[in-house]
N, C-alpha and C. Protein backbone atom coordinates (compact mmCIF):
# COMPACT_ATOMS: atom_id res chain seq x y z
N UNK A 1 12.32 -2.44 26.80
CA UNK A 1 13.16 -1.25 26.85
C UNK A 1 14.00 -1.07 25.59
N UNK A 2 14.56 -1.92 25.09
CA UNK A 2 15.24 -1.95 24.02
C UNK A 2 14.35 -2.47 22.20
N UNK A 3 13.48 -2.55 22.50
CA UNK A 3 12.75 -2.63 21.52
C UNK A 3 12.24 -2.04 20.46
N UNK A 4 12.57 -2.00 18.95
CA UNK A 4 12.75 -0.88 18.34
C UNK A 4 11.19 -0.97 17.54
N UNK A 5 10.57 0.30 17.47
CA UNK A 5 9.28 0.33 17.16
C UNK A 5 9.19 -0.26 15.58
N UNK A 6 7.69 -0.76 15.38
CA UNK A 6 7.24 -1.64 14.74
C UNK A 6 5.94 -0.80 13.94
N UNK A 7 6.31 -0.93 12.26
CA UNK A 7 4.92 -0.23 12.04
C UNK A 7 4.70 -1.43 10.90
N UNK A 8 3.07 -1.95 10.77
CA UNK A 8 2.93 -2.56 9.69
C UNK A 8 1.35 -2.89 9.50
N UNK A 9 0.66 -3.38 8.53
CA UNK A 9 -0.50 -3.23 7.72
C UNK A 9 -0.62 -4.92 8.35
N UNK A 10 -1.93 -5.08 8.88
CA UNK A 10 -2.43 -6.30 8.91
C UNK A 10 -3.79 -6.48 8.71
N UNK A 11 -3.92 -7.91 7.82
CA UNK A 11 -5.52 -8.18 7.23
C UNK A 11 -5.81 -8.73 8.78
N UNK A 12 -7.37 -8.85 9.02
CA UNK A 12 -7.97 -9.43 9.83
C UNK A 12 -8.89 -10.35 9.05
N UNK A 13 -8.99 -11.35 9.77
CA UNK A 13 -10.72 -12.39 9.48
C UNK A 13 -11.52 -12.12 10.14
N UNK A 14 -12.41 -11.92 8.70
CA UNK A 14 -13.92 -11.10 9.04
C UNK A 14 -14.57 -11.86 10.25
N UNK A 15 -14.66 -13.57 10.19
CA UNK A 15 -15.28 -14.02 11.10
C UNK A 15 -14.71 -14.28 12.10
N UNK A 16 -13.65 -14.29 12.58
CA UNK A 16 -13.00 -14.45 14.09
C UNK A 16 -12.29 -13.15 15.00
N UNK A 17 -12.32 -12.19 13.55
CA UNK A 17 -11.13 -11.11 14.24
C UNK A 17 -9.64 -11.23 14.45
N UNK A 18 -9.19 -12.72 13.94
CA UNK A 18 -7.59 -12.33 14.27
C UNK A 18 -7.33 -12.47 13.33
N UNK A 19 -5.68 -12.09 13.41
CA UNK A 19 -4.82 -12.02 12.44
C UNK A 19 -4.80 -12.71 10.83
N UNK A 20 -4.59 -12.31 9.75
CA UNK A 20 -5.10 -13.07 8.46
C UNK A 20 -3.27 -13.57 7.92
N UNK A 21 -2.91 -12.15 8.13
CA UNK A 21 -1.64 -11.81 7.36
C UNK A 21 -1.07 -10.46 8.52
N UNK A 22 -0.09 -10.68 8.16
CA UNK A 22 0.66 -9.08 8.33
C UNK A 22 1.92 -9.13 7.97
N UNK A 23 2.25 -7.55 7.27
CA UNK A 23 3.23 -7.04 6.32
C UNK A 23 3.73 -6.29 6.99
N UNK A 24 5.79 -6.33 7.63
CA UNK A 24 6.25 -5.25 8.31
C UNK A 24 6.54 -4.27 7.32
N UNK A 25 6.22 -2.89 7.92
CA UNK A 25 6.77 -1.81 6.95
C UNK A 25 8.29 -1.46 7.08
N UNK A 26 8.94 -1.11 6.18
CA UNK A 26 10.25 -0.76 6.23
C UNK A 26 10.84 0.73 7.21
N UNK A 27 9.63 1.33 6.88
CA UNK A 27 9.87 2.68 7.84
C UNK A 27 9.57 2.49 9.57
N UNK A 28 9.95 2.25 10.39
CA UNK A 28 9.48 1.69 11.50
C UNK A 28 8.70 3.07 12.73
N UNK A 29 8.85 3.90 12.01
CA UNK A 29 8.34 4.87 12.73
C UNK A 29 6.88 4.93 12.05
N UNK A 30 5.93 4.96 11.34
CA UNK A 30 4.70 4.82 10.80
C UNK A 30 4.54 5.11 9.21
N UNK A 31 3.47 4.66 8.87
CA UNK A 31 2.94 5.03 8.13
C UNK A 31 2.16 6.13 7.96
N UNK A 32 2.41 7.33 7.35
CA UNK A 32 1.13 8.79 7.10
C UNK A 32 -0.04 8.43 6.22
N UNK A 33 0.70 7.56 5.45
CA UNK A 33 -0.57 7.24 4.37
C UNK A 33 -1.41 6.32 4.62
N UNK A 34 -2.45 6.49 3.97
CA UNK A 34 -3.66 5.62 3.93
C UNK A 34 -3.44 4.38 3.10
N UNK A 35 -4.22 3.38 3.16
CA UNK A 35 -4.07 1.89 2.35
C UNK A 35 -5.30 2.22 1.12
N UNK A 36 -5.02 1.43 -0.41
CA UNK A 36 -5.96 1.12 -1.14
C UNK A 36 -6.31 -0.21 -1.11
N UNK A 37 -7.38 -0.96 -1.32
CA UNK A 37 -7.57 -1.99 -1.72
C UNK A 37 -8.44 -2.21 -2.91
N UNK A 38 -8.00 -2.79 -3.85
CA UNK A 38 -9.01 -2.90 -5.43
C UNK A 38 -9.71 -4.19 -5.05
N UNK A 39 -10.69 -4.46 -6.16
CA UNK A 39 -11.35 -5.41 -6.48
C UNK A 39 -10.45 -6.58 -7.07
N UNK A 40 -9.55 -5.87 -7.00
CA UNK A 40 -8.67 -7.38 -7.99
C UNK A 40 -7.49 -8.25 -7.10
N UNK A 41 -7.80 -7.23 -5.56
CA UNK A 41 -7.31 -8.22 -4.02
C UNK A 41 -6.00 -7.86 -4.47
N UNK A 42 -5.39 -6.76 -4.50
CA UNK A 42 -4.37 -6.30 -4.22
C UNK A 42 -4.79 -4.87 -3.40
N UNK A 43 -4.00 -4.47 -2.34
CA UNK A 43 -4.03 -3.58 -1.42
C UNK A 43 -2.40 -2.52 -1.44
N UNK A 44 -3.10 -1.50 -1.75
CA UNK A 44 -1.89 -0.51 -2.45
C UNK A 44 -1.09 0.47 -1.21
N UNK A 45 -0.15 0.79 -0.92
CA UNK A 45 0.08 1.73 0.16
C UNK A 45 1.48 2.61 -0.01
N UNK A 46 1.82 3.09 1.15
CA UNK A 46 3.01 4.12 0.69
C UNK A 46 3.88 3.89 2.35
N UNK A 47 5.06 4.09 2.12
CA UNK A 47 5.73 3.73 3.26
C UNK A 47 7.15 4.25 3.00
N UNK A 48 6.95 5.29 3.66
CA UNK A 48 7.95 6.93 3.58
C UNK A 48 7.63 6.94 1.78
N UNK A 49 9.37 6.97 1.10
CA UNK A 49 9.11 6.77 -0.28
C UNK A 49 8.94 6.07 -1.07
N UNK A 50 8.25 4.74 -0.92
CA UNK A 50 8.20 3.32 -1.34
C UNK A 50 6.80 3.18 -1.47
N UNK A 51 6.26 2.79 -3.07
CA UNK A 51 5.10 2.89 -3.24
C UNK A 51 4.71 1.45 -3.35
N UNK A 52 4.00 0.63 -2.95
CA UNK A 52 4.05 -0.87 -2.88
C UNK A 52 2.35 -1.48 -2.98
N UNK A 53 3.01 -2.61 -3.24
CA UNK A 53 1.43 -3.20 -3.76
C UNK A 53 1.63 -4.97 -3.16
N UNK A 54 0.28 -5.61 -2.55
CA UNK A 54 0.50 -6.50 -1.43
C UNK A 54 -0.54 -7.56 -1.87
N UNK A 55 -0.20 -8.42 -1.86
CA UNK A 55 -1.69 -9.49 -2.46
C UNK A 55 -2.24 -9.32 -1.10
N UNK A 56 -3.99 -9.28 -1.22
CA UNK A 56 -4.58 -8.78 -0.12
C UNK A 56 -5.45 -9.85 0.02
N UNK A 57 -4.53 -11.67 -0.44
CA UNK A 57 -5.20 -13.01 0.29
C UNK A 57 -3.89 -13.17 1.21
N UNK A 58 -2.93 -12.99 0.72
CA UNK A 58 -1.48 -13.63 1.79
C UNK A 58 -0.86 -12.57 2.24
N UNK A 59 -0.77 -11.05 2.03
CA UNK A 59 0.09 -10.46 2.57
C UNK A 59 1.29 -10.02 1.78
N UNK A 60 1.68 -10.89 0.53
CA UNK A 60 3.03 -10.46 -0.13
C UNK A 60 3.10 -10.01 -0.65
N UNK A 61 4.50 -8.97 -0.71
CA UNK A 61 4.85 -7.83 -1.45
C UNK A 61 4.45 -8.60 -2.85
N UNK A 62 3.91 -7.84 -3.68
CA UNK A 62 3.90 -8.03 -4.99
C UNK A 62 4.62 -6.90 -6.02
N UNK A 63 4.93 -5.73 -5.71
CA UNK A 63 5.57 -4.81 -6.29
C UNK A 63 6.30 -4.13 -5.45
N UNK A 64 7.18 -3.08 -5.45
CA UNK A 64 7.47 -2.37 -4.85
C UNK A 64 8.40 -0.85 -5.93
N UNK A 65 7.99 0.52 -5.55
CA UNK A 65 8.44 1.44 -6.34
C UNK A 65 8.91 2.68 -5.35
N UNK A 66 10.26 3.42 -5.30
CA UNK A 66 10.78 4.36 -5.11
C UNK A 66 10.42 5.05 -5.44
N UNK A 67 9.20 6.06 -5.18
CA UNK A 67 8.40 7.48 -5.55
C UNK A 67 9.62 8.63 -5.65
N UNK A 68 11.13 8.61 -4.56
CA UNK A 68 11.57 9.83 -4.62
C UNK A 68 11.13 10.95 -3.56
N UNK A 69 10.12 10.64 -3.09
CA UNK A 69 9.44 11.63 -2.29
C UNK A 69 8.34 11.42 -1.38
N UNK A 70 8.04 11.29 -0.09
CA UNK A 70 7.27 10.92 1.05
C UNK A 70 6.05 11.28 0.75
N UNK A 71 5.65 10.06 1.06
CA UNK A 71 3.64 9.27 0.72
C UNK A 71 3.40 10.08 2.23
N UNK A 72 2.27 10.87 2.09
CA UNK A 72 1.85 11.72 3.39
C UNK A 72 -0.03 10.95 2.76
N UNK A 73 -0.24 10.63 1.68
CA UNK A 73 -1.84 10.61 1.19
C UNK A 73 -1.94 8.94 0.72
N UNK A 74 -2.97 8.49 0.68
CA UNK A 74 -3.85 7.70 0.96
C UNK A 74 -3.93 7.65 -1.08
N UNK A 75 -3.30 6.31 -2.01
CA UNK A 75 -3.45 6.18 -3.04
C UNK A 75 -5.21 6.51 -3.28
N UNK A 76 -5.33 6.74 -4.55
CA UNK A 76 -6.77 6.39 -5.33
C UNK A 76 -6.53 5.58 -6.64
N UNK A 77 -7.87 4.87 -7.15
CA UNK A 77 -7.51 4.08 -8.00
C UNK A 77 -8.84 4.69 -8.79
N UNK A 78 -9.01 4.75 -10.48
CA UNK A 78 -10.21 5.21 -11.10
C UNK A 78 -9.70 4.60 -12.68
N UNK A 79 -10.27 4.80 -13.25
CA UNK A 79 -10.79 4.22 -14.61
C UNK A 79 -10.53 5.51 -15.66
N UNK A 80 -9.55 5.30 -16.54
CA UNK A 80 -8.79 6.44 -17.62
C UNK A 80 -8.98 5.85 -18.57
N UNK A 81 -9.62 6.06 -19.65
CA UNK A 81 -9.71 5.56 -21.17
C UNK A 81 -9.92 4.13 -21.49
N UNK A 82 -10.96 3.67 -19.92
CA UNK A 82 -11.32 1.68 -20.27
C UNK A 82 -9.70 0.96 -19.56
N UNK A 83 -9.12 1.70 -18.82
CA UNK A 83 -7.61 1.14 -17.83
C UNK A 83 -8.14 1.77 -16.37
N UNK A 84 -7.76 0.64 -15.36
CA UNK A 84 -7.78 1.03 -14.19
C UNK A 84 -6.58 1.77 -13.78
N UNK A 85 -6.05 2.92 -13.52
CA UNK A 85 -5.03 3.96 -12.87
C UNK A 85 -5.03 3.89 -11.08
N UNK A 86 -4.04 3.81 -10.73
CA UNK A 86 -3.55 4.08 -9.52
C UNK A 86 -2.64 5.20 -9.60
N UNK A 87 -2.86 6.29 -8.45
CA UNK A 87 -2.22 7.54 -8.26
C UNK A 87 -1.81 7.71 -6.87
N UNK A 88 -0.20 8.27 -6.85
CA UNK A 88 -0.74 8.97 -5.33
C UNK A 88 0.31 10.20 -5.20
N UNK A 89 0.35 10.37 -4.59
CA UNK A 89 1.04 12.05 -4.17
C UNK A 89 2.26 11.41 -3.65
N UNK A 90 3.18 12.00 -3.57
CA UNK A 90 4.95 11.97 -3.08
C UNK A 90 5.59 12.86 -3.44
N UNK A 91 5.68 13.72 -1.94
CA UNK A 91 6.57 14.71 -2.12
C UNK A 91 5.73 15.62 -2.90
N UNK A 92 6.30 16.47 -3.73
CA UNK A 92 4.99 17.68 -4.46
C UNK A 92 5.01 16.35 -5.80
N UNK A 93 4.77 15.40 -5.98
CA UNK A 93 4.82 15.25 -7.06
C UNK A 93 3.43 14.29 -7.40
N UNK A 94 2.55 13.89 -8.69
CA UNK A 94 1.52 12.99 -8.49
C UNK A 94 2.11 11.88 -9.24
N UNK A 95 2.19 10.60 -9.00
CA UNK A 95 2.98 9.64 -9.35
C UNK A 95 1.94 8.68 -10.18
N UNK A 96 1.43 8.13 -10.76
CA UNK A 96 0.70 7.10 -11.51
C UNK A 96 1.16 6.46 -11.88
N UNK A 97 0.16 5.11 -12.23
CA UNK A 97 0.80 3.82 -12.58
C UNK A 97 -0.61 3.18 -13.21
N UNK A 98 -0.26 2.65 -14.42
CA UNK A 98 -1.65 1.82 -15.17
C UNK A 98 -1.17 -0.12 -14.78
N UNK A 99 -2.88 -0.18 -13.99
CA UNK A 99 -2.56 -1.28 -13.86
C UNK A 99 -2.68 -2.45 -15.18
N UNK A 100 -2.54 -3.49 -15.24
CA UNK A 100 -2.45 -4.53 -15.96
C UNK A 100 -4.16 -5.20 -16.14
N UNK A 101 -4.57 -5.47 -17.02
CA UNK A 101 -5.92 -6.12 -17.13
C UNK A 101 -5.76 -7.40 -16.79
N UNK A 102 -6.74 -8.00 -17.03
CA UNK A 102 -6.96 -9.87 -17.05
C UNK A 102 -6.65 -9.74 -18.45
């Protein structure tokens, strides 16, 4: 009865089905946006205005960024001039970020 709702992103194992990890979100009413996950095992997401990035073997915050304006969309990630780019929408605005190479 008194229990205040709970929203958050959890990995599963492929071979058993339970729990791997899980990350509470700060907004406790949900998430609108969709999750990214790259090849480089980080998993990207949005949570109200907080644009964040999660190692996607343990679960931990690895970044976190104040967009200013509510993640309603689902990041994309693509390839700009030989750099991998992450983008996402907040609020009317398109926010990007160049990731880091090896």
């Amino acid at each position: 009865p008194n229990e205040r709702p709970v929203s958050l992103v959890r990995a599963l194992a492929v071979a058993s089905g339970g729990i791997q990890w899980e990350h509470v979100l700060t907004i406790p009413t949900g998430n609108l946006a969709g999750l990214l996950a790259t090849a480089g095992n980080v998993v990207f997401g949005g949570d109200g205005p907080r644009f964040y990035a999660l190692d996607a073997e343990t679960g931990a915050e690895l970044w976190a960024f104040n967009t200013g304006g509510r993640i309603n969309a689902a990041p994309i990630a693509y390839l700009a001039g030989g750099h991998e780019q992450v983008s996402v929408v907040a609020g009317r605005a398109l926010v990007t970020f160049a990731l880091a190479g090896p």
